[in-house]
Protein backbone atom coordinates (compact mmCIF):
# COMPACT_ATOMS: atom_id res chain seq x y z
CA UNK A 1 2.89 12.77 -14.12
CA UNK A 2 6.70 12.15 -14.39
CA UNK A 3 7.32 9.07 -12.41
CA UNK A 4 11.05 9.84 -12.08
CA UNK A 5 10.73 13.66 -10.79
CA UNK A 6 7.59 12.00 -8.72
CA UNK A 7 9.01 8.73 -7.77
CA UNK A 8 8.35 7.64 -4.26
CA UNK A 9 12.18 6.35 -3.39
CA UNK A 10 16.10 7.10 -5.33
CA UNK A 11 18.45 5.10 -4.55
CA UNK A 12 21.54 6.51 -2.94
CA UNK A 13 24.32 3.31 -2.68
CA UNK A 14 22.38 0.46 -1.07
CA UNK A 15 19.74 3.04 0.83
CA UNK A 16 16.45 3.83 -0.39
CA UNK A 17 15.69 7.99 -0.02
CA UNK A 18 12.66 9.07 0.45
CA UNK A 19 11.03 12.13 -1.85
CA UNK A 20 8.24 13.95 -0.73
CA UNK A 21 5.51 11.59 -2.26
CA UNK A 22 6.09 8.85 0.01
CA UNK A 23 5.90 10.93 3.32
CA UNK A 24 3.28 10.22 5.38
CA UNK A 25 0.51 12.44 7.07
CA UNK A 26 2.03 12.20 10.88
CA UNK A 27 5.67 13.37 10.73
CA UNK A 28 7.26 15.42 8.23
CA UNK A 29 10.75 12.78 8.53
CA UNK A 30 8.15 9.75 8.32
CA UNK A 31 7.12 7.54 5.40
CA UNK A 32 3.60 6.53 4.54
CA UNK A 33 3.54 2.80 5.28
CA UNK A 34 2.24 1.82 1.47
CA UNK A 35 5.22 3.24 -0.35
CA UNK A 36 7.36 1.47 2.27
CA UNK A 37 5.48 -2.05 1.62
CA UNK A 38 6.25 -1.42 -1.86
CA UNK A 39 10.03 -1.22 -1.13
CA UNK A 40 9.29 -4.53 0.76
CA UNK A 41 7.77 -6.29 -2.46
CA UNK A 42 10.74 -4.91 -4.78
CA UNK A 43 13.09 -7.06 -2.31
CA UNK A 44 10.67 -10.09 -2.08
CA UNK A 45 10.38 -10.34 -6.09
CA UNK A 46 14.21 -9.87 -6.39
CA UNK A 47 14.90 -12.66 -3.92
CA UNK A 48 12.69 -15.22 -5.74
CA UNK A 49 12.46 -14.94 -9.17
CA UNK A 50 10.50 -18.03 -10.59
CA UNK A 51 7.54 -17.48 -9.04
CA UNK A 52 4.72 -15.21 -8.40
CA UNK A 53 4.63 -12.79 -5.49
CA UNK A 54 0.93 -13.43 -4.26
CA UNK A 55 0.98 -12.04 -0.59
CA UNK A 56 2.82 -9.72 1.63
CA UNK A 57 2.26 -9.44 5.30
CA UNK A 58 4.26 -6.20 6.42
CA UNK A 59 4.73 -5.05 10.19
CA UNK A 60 5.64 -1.66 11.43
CA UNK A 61 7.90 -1.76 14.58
CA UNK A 62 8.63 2.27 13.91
CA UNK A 63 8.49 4.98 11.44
CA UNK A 64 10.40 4.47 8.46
CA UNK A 65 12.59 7.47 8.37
CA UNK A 66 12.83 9.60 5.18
CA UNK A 67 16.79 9.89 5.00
CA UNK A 68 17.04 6.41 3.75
CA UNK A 69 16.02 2.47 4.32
CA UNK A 70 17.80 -0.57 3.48
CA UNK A 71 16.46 -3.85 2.94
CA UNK A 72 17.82 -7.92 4.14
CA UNK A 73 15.71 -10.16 2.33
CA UNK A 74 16.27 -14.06 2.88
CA UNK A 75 14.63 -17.22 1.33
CA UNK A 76 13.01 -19.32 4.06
CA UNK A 77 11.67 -22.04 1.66
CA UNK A 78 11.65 -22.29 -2.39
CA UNK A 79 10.04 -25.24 -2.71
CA UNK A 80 8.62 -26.57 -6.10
CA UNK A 81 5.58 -24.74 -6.46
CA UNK A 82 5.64 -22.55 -3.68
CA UNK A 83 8.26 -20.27 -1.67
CA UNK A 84 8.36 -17.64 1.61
CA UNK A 85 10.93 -14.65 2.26
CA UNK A 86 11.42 -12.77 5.67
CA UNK A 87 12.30 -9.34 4.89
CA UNK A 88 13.72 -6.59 7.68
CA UNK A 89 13.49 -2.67 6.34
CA UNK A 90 16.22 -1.27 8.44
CA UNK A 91 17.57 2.36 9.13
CA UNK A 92 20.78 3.91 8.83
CA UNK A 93 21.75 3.02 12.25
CA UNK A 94 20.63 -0.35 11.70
CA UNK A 95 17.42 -0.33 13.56
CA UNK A 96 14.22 -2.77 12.60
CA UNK A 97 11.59 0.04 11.41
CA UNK A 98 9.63 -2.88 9.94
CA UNK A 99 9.62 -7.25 8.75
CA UNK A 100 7.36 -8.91 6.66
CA UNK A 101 7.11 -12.12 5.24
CA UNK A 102 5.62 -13.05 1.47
CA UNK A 103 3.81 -16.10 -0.57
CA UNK A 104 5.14 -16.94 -3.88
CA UNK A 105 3.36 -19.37 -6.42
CA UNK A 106 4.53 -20.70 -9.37
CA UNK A 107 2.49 -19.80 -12.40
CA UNK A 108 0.93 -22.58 -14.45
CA UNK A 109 -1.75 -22.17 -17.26
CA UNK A 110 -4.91 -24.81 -16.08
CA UNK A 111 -6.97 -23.63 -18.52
CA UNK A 112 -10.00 -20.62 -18.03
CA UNK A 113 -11.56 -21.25 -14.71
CA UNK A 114 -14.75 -19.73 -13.23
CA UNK A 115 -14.11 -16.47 -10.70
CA UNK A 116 -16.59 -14.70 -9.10
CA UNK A 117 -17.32 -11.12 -8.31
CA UNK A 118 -14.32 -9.60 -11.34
CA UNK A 119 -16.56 -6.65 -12.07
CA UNK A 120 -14.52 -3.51 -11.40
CA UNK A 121 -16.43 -0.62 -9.71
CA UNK A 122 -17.39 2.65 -11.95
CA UNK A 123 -14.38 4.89 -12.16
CA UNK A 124 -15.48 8.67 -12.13
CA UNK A 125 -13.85 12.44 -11.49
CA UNK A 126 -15.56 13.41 -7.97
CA UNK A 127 -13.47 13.23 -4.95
CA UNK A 128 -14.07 15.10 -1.92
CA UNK A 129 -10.70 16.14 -0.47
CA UNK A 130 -11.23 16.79 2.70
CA UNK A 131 -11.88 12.95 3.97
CA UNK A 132 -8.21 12.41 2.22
CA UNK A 133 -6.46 14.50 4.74
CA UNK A 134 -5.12 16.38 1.82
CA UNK A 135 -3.72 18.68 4.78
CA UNK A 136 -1.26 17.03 6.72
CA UNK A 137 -0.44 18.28 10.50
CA UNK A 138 3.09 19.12 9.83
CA UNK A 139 2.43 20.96 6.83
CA UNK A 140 5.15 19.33 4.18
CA UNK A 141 4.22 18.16 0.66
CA UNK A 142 3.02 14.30 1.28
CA UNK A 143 1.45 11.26 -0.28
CA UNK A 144 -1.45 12.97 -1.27
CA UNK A 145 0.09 16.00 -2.99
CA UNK A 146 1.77 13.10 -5.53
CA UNK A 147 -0.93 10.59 -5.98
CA UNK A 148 -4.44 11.12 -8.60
CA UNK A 149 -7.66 9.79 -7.04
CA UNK A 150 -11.20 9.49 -8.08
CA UNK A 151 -14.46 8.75 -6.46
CA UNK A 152 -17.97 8.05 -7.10
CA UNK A 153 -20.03 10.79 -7.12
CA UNK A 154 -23.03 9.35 -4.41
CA UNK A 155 -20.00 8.67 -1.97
CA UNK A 156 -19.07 12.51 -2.20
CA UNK A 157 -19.14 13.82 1.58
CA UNK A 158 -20.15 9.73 3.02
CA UNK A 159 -18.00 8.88 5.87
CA UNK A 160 -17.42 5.13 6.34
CA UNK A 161 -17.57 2.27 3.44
CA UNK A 162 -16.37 3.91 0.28
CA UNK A 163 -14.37 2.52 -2.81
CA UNK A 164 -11.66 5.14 -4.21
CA UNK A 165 -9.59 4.99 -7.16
CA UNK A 166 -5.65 5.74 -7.34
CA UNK A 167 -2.88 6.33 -9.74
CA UNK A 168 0.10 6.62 -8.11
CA UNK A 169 4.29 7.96 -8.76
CA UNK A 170 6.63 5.06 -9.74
CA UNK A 171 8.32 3.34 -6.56
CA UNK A 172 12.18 3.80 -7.71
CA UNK A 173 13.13 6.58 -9.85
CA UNK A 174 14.34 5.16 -12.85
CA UNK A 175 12.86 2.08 -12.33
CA UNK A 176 9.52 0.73 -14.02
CA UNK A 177 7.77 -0.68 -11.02
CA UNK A 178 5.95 -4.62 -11.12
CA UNK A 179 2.25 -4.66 -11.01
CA UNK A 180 2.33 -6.03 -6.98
CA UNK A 181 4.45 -2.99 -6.00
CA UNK A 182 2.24 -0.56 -7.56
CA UNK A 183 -0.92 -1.97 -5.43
CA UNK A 184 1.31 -1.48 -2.20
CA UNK A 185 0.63 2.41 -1.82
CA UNK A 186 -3.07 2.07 -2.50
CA UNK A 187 -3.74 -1.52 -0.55
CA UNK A 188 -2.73 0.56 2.94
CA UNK A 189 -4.40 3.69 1.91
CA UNK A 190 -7.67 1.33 3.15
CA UNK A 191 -7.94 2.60 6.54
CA UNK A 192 -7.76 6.40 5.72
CA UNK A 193 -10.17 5.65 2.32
CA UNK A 194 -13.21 4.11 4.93
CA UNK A 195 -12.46 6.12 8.13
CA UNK A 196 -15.69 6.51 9.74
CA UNK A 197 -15.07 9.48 11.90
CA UNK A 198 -12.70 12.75 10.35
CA UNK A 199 -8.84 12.64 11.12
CA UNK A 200 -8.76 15.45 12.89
CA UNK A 201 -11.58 13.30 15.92
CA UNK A 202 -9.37 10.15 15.67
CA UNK A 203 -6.25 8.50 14.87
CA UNK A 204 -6.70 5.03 13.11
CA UNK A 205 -3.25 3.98 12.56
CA UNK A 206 -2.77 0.63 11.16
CA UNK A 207 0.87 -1.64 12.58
CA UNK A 208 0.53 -4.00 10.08
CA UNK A 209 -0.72 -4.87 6.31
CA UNK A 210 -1.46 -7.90 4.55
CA UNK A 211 -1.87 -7.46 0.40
CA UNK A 212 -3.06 -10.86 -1.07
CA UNK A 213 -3.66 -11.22 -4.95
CA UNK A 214 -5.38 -13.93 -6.96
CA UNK A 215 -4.69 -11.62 -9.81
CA UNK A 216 -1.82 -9.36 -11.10
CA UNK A 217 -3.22 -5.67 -12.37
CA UNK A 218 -2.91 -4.69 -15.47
CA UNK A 219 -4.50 -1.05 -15.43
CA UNK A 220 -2.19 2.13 -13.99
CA UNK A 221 -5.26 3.18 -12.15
CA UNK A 222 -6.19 0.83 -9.39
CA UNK A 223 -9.12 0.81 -7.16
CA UNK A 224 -9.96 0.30 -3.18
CA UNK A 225 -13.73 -0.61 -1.69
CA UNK A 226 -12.83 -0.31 1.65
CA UNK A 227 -14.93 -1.06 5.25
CA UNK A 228 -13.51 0.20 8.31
CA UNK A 229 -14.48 -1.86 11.67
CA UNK A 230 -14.18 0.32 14.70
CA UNK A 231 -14.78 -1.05 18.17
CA UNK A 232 -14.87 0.90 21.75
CA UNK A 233 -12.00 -1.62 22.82
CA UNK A 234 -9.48 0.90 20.68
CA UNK A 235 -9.49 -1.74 17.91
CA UNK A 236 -10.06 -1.84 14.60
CA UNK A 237 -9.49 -3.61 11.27
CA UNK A 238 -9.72 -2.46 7.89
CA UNK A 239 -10.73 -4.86 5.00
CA UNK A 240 -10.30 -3.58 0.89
CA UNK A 241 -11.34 -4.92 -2.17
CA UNK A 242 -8.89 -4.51 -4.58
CA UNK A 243 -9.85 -3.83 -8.21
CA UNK A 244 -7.33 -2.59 -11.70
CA UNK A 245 -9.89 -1.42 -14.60
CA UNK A 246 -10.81 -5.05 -15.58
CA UNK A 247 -12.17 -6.60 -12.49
CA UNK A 248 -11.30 -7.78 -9.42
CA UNK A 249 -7.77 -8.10 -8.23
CA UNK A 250 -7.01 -9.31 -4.32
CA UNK A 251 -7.44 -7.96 -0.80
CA UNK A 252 -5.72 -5.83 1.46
CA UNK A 253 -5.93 -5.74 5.49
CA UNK A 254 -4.78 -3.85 8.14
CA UNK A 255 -4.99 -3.82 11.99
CA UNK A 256 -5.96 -0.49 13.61
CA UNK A 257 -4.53 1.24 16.36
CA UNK A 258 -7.85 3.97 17.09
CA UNK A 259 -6.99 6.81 19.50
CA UNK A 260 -8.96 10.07 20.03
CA UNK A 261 -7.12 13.12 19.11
């Protein structure tokens, strides 16, 4: 998989185009949210450069339009260990589509400290499509056209808890993408990976996402064990392991909208 043909975003001047991987399922002029949050770490790791990005908390005020994005990052403290951004993803009229605001930590070797819980799920070739979405509504080439995924094979046709594997396009063509913005596509794929009704029943849309690491990945493939939590109220909230091929990486969570179709 070329990640420059592939790549979710170009760059046109100071505007971030879309390509066909990073639309979402919904709208054919629409980006899927992860690709987007990846955009949002690119800005967050340029703006502070000493330290590690360890969490992003992104919310979506609108789509994020296809025909190009541009991002104001700011420092709101760089203190001597750690430091915060606000970040605002903006449209070519200048409208907020979405903020966020990130954690960064100095790193600092302390010597090998006990971690619990670093073994990374089995990583096999079954995958049943069909609770992907692999067919979106409007009927354009999407996320899922672009990205690999495996499952494990007693999960095939399971609704609900599930873990799923995913290698995804580079974020920028031309651009070799950091280890936190290649978790971003994956880390808001949760919601859609542990759905616990089909798509086509109910809409679990998530406004927000929060992507916390302990642990930079070092694998291309990166897994998800994902719960969904549904409630009659409408609400919902999706929590995700996060695994790369050695163990146990972070979390990701996201709010859900739930609405039936």
């Amino acid at each position: 998989m070329s990640n420059d043909r592939n790549a979710f975003f170009s760059l046109d001047g100071e505007y971030f185009v879309a390509g066909p991987a990073a639309r979402g399922p919904w709208s054919a002029d629409a980006c899927h949210a992860g690709p987007a949050a990846g955009l949002l770490a690119r800005a967050a790791e340029a703006a502070i450069t000493d330290k590690q990005l360890v969490r992003l908390t992104a919310n979506f005020l609108r789509p994020v339009p296809m025909n190009g994005v541009r991002i104001h990052s700011e420092v709101s403290r760089d203190g001597r260990v750690a430091a915060n951004t606000h970040l605002t993803l903006l449209d070519r009229a200048g409208k907020t589509c979405a903020t966020a605001n990130t954690t960064h930590i100095v790193v600092e070797d302390v010597g090998e400290l006990p971690t619990p819980g670093t073994t990374a799920p089995a990583r096999s070739t079954a995958m049943p499509e069909d609770l992907m979405n692999p067919e979106a509504p409007h009927g354009q080439p999407f996320f899922f056209d672009f990205v690999e995924t495996r499952g494990t094979p007693d999960e095939t046709g399971v609704r609900g808890p599930r873990t799923l594997w995913m290698r995804t396009p580079g974020l920028v063509a031309d651009e070799i993408p950091s280890p936190f913005q290649r978790v971003c596509p994956l880390a808001d794929c949760g919601n859609g990976i542990s759905a616990n009704r089909h798509f086509a029943e109910i809409s679990c849309v998530n406004p927000d996402v929060t992507i916390a690491l302990h642990r930079l990945p070092e694998s291309d493939w990166l897994a998800s064990k994902a719960i969904s939590h549904w409630q009659s109220t409408g609400i919902g909230l999706s929590q995700a392991t996060l695994y790369d091929e050695h163990g146990e990486i972070g979390a990701a969570l996201q709010s859900l909208v739930l609405r039936p179709r």
